[in-house]
C-alpha atoms as a PDB file:
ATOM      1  CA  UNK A   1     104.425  24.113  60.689  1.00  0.00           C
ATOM      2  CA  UNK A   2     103.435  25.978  63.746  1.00  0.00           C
ATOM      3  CA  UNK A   3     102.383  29.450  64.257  1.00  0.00           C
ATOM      4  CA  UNK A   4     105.274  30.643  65.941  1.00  0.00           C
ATOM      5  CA  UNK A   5     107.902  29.133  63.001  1.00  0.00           C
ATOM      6  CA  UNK A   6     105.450  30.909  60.857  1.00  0.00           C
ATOM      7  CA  UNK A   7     106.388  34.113  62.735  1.00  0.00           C
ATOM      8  CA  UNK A   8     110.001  33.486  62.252  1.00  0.00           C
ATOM      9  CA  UNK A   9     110.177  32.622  58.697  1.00  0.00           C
ATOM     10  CA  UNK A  10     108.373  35.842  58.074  1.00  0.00           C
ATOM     11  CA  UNK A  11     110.184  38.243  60.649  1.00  0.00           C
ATOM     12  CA  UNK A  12     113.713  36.468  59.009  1.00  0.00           C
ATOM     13  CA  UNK A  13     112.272  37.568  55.479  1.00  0.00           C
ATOM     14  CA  UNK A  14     111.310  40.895  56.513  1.00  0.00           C
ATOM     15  CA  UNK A  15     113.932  42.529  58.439  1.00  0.00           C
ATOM     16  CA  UNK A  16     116.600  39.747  58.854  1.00  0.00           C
ATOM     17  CA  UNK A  17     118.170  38.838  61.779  1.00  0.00           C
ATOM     18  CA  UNK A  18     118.875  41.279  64.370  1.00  0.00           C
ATOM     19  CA  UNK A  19     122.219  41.914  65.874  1.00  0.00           C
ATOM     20  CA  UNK A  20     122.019  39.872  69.530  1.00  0.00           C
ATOM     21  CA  UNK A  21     119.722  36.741  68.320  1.00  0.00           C
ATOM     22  CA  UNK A  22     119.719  33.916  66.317  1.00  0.00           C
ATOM     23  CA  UNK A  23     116.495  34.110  65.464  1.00  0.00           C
ATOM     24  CA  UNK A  24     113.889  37.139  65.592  1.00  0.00           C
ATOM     25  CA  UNK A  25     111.624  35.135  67.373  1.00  0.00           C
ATOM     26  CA  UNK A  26     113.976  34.884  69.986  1.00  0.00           C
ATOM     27  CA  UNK A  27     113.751  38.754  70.770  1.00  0.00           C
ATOM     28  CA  UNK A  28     111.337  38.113  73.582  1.00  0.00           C
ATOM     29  CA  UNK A  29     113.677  35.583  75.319  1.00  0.00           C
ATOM     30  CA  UNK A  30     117.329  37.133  75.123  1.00  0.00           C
ATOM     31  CA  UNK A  31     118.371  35.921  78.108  1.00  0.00           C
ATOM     32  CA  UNK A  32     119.702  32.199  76.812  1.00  0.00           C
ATOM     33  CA  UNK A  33     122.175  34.300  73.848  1.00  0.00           C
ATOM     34  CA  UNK A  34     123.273  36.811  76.436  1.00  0.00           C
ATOM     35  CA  UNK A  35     124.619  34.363  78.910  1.00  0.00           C
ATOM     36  CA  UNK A  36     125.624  32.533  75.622  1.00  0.00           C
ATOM     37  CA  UNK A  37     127.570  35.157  74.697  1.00  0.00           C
ATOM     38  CA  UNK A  38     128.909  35.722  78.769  1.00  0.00           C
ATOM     39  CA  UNK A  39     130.113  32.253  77.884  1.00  0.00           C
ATOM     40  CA  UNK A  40     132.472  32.654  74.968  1.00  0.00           C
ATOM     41  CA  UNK A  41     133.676  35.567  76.238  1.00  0.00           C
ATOM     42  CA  UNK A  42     135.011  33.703  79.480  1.00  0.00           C
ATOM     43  CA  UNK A  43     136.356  30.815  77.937  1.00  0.00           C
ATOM     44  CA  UNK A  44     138.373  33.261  75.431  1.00  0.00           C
ATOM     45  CA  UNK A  45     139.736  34.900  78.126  1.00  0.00           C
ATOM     46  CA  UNK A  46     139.615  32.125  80.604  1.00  0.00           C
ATOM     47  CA  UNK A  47     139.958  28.707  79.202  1.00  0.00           C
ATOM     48  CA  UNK A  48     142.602  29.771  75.970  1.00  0.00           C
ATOM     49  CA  UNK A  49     145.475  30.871  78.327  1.00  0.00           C
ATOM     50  CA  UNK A  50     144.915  27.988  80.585  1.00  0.00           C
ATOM     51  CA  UNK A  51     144.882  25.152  77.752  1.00  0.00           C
ATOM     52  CA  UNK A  52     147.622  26.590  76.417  1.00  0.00           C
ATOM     53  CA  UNK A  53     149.647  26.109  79.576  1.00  0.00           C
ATOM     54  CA  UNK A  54     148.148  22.525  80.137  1.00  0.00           C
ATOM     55  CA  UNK A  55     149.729  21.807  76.340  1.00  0.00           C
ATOM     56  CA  UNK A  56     153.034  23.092  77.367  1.00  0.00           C
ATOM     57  CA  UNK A  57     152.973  21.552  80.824  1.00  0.00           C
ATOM     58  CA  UNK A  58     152.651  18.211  78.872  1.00  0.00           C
ATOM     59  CA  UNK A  59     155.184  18.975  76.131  1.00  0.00           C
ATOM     60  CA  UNK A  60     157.813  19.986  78.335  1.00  0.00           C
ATOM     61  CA  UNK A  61     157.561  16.911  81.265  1.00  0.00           C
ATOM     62  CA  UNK A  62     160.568  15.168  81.251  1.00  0.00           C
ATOM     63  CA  UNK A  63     159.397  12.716  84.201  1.00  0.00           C
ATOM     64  CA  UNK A  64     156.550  11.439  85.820  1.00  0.00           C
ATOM     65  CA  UNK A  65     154.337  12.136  82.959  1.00  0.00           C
ATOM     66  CA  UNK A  66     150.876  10.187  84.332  1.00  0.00           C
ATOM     67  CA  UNK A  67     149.116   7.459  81.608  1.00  0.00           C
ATOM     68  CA  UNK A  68     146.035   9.980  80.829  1.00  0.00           C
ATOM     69  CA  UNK A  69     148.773  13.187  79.622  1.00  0.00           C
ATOM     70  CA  UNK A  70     148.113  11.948  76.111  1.00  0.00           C
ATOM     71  CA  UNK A  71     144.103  12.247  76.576  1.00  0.00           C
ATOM     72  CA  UNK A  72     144.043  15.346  78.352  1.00  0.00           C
ATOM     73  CA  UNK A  73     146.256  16.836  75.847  1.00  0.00           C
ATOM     74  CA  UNK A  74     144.436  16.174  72.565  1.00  0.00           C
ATOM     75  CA  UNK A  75     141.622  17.175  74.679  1.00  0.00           C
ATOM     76  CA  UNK A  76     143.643  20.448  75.596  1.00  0.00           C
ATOM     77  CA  UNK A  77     144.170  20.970  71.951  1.00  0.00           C
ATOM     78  CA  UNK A  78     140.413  21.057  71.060  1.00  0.00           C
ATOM     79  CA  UNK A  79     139.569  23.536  74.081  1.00  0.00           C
ATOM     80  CA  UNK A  80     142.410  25.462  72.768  1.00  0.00           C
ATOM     81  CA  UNK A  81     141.024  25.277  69.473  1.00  0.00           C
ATOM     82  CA  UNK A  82     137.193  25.731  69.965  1.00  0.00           C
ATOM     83  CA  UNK A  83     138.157  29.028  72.443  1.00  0.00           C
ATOM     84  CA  UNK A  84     140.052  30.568  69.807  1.00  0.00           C
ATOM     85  CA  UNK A  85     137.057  30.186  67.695  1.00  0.00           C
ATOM     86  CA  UNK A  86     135.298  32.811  69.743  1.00  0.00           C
ATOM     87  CA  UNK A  87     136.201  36.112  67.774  1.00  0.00           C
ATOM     88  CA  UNK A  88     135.672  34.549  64.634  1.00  0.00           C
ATOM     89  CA  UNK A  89     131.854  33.135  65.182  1.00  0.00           C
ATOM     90  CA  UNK A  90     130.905  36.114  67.071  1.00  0.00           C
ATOM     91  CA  UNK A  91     131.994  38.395  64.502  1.00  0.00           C
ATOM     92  CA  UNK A  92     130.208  36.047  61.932  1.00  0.00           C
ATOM     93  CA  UNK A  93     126.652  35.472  64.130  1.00  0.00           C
ATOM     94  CA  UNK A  94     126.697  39.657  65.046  1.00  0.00           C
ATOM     95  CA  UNK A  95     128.049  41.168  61.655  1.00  0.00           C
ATOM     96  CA  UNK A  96     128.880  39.105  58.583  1.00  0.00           C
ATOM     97  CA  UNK A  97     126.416  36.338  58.747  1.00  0.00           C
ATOM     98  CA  UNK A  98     128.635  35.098  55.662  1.00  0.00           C
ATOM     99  CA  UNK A  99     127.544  30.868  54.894  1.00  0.00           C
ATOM    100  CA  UNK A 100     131.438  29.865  54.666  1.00  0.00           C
ATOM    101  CA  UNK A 101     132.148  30.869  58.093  1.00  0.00           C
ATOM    102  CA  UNK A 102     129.159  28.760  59.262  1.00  0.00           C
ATOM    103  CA  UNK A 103     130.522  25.785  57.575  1.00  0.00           C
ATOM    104  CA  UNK A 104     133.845  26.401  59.592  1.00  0.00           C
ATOM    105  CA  UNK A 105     131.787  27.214  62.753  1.00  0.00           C
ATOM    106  CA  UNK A 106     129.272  23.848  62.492  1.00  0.00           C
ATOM    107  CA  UNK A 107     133.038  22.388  61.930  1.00  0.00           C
ATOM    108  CA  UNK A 108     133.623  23.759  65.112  1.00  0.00           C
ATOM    109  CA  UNK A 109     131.072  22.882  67.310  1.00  0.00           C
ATOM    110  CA  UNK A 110     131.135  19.350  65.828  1.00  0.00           C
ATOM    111  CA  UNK A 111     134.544  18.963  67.086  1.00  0.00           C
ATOM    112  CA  UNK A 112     133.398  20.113  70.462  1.00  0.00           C
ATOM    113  CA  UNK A 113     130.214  17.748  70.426  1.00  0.00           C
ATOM    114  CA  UNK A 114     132.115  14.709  70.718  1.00  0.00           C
ATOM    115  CA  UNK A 115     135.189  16.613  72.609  1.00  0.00           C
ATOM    116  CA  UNK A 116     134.026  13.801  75.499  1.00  0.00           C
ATOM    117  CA  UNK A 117     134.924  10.672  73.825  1.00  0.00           C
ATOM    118  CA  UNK A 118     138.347  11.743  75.233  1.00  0.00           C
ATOM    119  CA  UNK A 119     137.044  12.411  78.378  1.00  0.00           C
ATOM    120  CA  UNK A 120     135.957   8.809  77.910  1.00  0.00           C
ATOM    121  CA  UNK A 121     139.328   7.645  77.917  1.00  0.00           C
ATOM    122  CA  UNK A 122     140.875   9.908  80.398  1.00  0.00           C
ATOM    123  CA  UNK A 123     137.850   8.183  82.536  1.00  0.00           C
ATOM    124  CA  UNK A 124     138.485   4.522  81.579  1.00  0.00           C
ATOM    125  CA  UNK A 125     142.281   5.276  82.064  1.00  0.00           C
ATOM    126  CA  UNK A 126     141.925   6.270  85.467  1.00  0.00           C
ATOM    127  CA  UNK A 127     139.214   3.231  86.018  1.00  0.00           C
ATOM    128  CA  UNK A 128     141.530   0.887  84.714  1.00  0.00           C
ATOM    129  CA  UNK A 129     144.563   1.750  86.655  1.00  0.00           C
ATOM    130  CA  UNK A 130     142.588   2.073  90.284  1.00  0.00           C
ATOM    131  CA  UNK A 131     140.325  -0.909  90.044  1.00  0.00           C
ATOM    132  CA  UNK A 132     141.841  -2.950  87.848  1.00  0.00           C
ATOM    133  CA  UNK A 133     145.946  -2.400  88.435  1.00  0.00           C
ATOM    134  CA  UNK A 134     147.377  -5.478  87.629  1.00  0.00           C
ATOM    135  CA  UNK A 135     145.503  -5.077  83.875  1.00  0.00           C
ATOM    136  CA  UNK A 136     147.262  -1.834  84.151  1.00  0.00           C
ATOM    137  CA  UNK A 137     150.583  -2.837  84.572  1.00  0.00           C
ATOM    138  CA  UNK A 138     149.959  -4.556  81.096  1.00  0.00           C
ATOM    139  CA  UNK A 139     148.368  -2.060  79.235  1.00  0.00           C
ATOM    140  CA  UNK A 140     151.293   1.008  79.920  1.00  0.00           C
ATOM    141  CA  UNK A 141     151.954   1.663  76.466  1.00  0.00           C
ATOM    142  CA  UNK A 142     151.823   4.722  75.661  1.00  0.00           C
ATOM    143  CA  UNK A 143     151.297   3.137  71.739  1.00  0.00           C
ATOM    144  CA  UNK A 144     148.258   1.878  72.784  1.00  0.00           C
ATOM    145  CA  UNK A 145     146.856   5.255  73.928  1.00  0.00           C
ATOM    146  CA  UNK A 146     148.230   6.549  70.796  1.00  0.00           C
ATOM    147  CA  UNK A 147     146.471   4.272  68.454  1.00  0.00           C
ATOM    148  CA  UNK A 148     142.796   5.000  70.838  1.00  0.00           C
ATOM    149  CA  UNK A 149     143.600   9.241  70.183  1.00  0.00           C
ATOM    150  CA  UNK A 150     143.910   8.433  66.501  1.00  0.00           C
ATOM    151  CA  UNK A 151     140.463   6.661  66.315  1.00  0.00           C
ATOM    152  CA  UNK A 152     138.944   9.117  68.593  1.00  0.00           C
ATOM    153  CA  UNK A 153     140.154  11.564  66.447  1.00  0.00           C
ATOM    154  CA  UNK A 154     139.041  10.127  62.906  1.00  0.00           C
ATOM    155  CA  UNK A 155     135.401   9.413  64.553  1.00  0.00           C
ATOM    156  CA  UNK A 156     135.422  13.437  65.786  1.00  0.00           C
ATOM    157  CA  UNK A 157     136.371  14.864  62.690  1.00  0.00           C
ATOM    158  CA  UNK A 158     133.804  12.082  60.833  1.00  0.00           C
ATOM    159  CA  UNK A 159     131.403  13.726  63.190  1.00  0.00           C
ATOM    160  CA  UNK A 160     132.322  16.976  62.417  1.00  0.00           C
ATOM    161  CA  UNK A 161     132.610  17.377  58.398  1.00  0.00           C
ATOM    162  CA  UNK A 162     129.108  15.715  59.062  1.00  0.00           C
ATOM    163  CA  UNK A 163     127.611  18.784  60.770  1.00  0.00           C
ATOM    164  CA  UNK A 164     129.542  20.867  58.927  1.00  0.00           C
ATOM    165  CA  UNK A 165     128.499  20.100  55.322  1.00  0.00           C
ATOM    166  CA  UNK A 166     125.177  18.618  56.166  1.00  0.00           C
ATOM    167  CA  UNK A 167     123.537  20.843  58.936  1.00  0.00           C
ATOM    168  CA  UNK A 168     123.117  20.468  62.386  1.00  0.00           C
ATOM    169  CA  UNK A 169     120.073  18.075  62.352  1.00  0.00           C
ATOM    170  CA  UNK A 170     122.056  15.536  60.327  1.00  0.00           C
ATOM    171  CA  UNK A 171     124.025  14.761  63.631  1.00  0.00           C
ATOM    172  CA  UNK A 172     121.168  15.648  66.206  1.00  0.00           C
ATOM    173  CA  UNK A 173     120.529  12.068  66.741  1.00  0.00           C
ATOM    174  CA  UNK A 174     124.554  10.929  66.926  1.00  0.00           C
ATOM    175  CA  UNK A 175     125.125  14.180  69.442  1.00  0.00           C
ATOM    176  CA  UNK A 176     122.268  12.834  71.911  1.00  0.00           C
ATOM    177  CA  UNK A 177     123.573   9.354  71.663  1.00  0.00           C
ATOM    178  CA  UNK A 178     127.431   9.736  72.161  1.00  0.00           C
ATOM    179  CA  UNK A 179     126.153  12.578  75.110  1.00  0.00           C
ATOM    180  CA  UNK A 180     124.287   9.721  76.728  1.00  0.00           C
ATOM    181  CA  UNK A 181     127.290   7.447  76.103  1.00  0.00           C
ATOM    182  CA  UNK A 182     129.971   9.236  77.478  1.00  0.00           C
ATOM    183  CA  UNK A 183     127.666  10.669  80.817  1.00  0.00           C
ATOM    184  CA  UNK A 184     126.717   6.802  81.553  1.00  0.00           C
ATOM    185  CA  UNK A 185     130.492   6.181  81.244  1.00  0.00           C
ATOM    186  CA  UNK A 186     132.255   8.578  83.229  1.00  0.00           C
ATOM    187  CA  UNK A 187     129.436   8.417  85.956  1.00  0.00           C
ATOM    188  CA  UNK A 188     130.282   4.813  86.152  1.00  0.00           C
ATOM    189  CA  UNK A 189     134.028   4.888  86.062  1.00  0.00           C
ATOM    190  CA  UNK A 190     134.535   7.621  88.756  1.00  0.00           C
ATOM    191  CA  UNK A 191     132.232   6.562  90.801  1.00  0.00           C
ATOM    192  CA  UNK A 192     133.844   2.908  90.677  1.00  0.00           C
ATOM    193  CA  UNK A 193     136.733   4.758  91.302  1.00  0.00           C
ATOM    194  CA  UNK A 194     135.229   6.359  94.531  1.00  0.00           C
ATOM    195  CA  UNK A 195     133.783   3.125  95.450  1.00  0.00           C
ATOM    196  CA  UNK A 196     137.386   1.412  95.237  1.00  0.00           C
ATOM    197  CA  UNK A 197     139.288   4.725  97.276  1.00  0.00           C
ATOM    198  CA  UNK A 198     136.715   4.149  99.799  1.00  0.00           C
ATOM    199  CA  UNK A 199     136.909   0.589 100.566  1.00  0.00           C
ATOM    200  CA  UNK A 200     140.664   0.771 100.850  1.00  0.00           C
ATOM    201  CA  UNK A 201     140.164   2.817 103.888  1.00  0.00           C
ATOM    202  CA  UNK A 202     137.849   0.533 105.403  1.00  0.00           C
ATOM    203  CA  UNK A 203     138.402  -0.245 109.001  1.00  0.00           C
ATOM    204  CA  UNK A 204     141.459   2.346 108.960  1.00  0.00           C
ATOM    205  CA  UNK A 205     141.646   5.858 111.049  1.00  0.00           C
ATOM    206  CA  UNK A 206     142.832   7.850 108.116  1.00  0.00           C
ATOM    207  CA  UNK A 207     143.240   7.953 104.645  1.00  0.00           C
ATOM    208  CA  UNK A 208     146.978   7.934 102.795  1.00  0.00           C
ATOM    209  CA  UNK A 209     147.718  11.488 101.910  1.00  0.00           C
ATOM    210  CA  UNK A 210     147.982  10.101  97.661  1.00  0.00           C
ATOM    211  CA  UNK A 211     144.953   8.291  97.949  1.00  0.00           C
ATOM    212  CA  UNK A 212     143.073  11.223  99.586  1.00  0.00           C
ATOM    213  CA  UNK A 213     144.152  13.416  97.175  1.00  0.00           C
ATOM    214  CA  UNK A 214     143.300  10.571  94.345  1.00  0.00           C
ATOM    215  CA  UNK A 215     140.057  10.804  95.884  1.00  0.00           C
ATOM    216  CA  UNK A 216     138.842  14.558  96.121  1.00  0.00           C
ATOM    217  CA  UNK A 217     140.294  14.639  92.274  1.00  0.00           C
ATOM    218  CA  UNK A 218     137.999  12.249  91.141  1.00  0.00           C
ATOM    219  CA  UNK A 219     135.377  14.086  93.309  1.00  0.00           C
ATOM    220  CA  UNK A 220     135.882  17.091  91.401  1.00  0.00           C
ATOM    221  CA  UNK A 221     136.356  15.477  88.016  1.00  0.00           C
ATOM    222  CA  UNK A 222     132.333  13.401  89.282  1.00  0.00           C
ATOM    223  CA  UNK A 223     131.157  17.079  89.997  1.00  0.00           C
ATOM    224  CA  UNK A 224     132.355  18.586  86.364  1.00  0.00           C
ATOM    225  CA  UNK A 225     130.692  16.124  84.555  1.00  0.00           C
ATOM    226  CA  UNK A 226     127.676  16.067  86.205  1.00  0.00           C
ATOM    227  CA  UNK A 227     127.101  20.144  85.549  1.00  0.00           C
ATOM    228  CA  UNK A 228     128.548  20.431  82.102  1.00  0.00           C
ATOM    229  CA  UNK A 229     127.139  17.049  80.972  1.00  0.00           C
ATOM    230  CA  UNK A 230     123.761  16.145  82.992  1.00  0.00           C
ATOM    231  CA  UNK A 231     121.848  19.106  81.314  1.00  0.00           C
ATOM    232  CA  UNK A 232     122.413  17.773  77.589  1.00  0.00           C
ATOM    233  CA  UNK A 233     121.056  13.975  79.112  1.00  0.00           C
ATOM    234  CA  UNK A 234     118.167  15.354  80.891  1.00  0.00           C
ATOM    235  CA  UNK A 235     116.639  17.969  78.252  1.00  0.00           C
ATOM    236  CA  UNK A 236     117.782  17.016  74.704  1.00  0.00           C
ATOM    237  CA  UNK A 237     116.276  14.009  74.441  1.00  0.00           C
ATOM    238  CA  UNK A 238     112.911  15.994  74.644  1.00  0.00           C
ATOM    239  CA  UNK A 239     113.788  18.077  71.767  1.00  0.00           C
ATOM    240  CA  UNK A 240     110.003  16.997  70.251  1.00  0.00           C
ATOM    241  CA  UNK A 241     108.297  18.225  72.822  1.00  0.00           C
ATOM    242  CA  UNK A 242     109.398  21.812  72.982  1.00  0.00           C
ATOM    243  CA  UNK A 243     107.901  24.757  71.585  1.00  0.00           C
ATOM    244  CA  UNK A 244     110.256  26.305  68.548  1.00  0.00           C
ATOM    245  CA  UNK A 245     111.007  29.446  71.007  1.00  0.00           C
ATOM    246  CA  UNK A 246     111.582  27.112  74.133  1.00  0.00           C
ATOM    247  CA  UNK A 247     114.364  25.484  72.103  1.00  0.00           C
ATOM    248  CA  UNK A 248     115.540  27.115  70.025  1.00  0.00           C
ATOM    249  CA  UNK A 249     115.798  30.685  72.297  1.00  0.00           C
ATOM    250  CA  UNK A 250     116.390  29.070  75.644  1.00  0.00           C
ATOM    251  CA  UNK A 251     116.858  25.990  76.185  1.00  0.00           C
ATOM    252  CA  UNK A 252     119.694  24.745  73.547  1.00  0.00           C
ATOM    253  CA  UNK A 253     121.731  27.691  73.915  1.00  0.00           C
ATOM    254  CA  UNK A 254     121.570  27.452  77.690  1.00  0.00           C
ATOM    255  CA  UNK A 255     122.512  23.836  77.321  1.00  0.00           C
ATOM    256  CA  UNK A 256     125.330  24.514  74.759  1.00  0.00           C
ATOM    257  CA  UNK A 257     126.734  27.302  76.757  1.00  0.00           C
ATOM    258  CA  UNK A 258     127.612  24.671  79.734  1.00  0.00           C
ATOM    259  CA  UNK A 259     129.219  22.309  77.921  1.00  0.00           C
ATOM    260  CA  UNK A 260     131.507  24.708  76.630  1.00  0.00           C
ATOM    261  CA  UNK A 261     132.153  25.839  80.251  1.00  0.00           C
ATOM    262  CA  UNK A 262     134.146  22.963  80.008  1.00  0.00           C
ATOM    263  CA  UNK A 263     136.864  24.312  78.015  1.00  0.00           C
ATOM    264  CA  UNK A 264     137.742  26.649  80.692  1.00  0.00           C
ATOM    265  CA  UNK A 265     137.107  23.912  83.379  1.00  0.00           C
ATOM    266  CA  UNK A 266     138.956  21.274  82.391  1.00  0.00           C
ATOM    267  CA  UNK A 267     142.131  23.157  81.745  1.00  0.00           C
ATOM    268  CA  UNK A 268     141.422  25.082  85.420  1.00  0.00           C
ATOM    269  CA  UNK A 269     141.092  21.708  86.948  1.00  0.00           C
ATOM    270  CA  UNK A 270     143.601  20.361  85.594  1.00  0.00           C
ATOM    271  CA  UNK A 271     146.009  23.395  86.739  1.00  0.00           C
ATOM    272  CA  UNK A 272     145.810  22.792  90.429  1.00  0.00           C
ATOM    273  CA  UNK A 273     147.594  19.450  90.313  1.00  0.00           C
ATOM    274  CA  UNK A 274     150.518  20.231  88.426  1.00  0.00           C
ATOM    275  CA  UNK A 275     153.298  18.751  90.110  1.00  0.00           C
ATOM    276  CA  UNK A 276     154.811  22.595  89.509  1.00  0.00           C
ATOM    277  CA  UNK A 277     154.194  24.841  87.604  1.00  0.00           C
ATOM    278  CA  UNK A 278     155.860  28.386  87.780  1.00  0.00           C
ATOM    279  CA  UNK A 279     153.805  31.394  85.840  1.00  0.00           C
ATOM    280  CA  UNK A 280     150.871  33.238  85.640  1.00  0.00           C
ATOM    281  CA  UNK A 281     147.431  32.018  84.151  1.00  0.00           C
ATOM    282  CA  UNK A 282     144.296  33.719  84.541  1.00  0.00           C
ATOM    283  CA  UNK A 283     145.646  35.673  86.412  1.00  0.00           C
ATOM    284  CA  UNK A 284     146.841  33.758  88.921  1.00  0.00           C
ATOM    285  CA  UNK A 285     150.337  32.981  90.260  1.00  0.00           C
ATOM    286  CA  UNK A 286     151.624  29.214  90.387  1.00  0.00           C
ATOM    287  CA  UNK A 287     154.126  28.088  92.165  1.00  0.00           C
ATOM    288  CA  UNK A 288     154.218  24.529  94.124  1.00  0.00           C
ATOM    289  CA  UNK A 289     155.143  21.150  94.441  1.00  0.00           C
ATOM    290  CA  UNK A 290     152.836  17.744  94.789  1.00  0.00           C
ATOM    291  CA  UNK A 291     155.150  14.893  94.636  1.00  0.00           C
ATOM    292  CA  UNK A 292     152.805  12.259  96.358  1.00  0.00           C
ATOM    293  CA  UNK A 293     150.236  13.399  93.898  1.00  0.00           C
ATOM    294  CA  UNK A 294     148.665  10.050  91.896  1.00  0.00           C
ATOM    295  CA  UNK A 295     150.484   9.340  88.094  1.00  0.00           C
ATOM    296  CA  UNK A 296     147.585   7.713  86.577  1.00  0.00           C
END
């Protein structure tokens, strides 16, 4: 046990924990819990009003509903869910500090952990119909994406009664390893995707308006992934090599607070290619038709 755990144990036992940080320690680097806090605060404002109107844009299409609307919604659901955690856990981490709430909040965050597994299969989805269409023709089913959101979702909530009854560093090794997983994977399906847009413009003037807009989504959807997702792959594995305050005050916190940027960016993304949608979210008006946009 180093010195500066030392320090913790015996500023925790002394005064408890102050008001803004996790840890006392932490007092000299507050900068990782304020923009941690910046965070939830956005995505409760941000990302619940906009997954909320991604859930009823999906419950309410009557017609070209694309292949991946049954992904993106379960994944709508647990952006939903994890933003309306936000008043709950900050009440808890500033105030109460009361050990049931944890359990629901480690609940929490392991549902949000493996949130990308669905991303996953929105990914593979869109990989699958683009580079491989004739397979897709054959695999339609909506059943069959029905039975894959049921085993996502026993393997999430596996995940997350894990965390939640056992601690965090029960599932530290899982967390890097489906991170790693699902970063390799979407990497490779969207930029197979890319590769495939490309090449069917090869030797042609212009792009087809559907296929051009196929391919700046997938652009976007490449660009997403890489800054909510590459931080987690690039630092986490190294969690042995940091010191207790790097980690534990800077580091993790910044890392955790962009992945959940996603649960205001996914919804937001998803927004601007409704086919219509009539309304306000996020303050922001609505209103417009894509009919050559791409049902995959």
């Amino acid at each position: 046990m180093n010195s500066t755990t030392n320090l913790y144990l015996n500023s925790t036992a002394a005064r408890g924990p102050p008001p803004w940080y996790q840890f006392p320690v932490c007092a000299v680097a507050p900068y990782g819990f304020i923009f941690y806090f910046g965070v939830k605060v956005f995505n409760l404002a941000v990302g619940t009003p906009c997954n909320v109107l991604v859930l009823w844009q999906i419950a309410t299409r009557k017609s070209d509903a694309s292949t991946s609307d049954i992904f993106i919604f379960n994944l709508a659901v647990m952006d939903a869910f994890f933003c309306l955690m936000t008043p709950i856990e900050m009440v808890n981490r500033l105030l109460l500090d009361d050990g049931r709430i944890w359990y629901f909040q480690r609940f929490a965050y392991g549902i949000k952990d493996v949130a990308p597994l669905f991303l996953v299969c929105i990914c593979l989805d869109r990989y699958v119909a683009v580079v491989h269409p004739i397979l897709f023709t054959g695999i339609r089913d909506n059943k069959i994406r029905i039975g894959i959101s049921a085993v996502v979702w026993g393997l999430i909530l596996a995940y997350a009664l894990t965390k939640s009854t056992l601690g965090v560093m029960s599932v530290n090794e899982v967390f890097s390893g489906v991170i790693l997983f699902a970063f390799a994977v979407m990497v490779f399906c969207n930029i197979s995707v890319i590769w495939v847009l490309r090449r069917s413009v090869a030797g042609k003037e212009e792009m087809h308006p559907v296929k051009r807009k196929a391919f700046k989504m997938v652009l976007i959807i490449l660009v997403i992934i890489v800054a909510n997702y590459l931080p987690p792959v690039a630092l986490m594995p190294f969690v042995s090599y940091y010191t207790f305050v790097a980690f534990r005050c800077q580091i993790s916190i910044s890392v955790f607070s962009i992945m959940d940027l996603s649960c205001s960016m996914e919804p937001l993304l998803y927004i601007t290619k409704m086919d219509r949608v009539e309304g306000r979210c996020c303050g922001r008006c609505f209103s417009r038709k894509q009919d050559d946009d791409v049902k995959v």
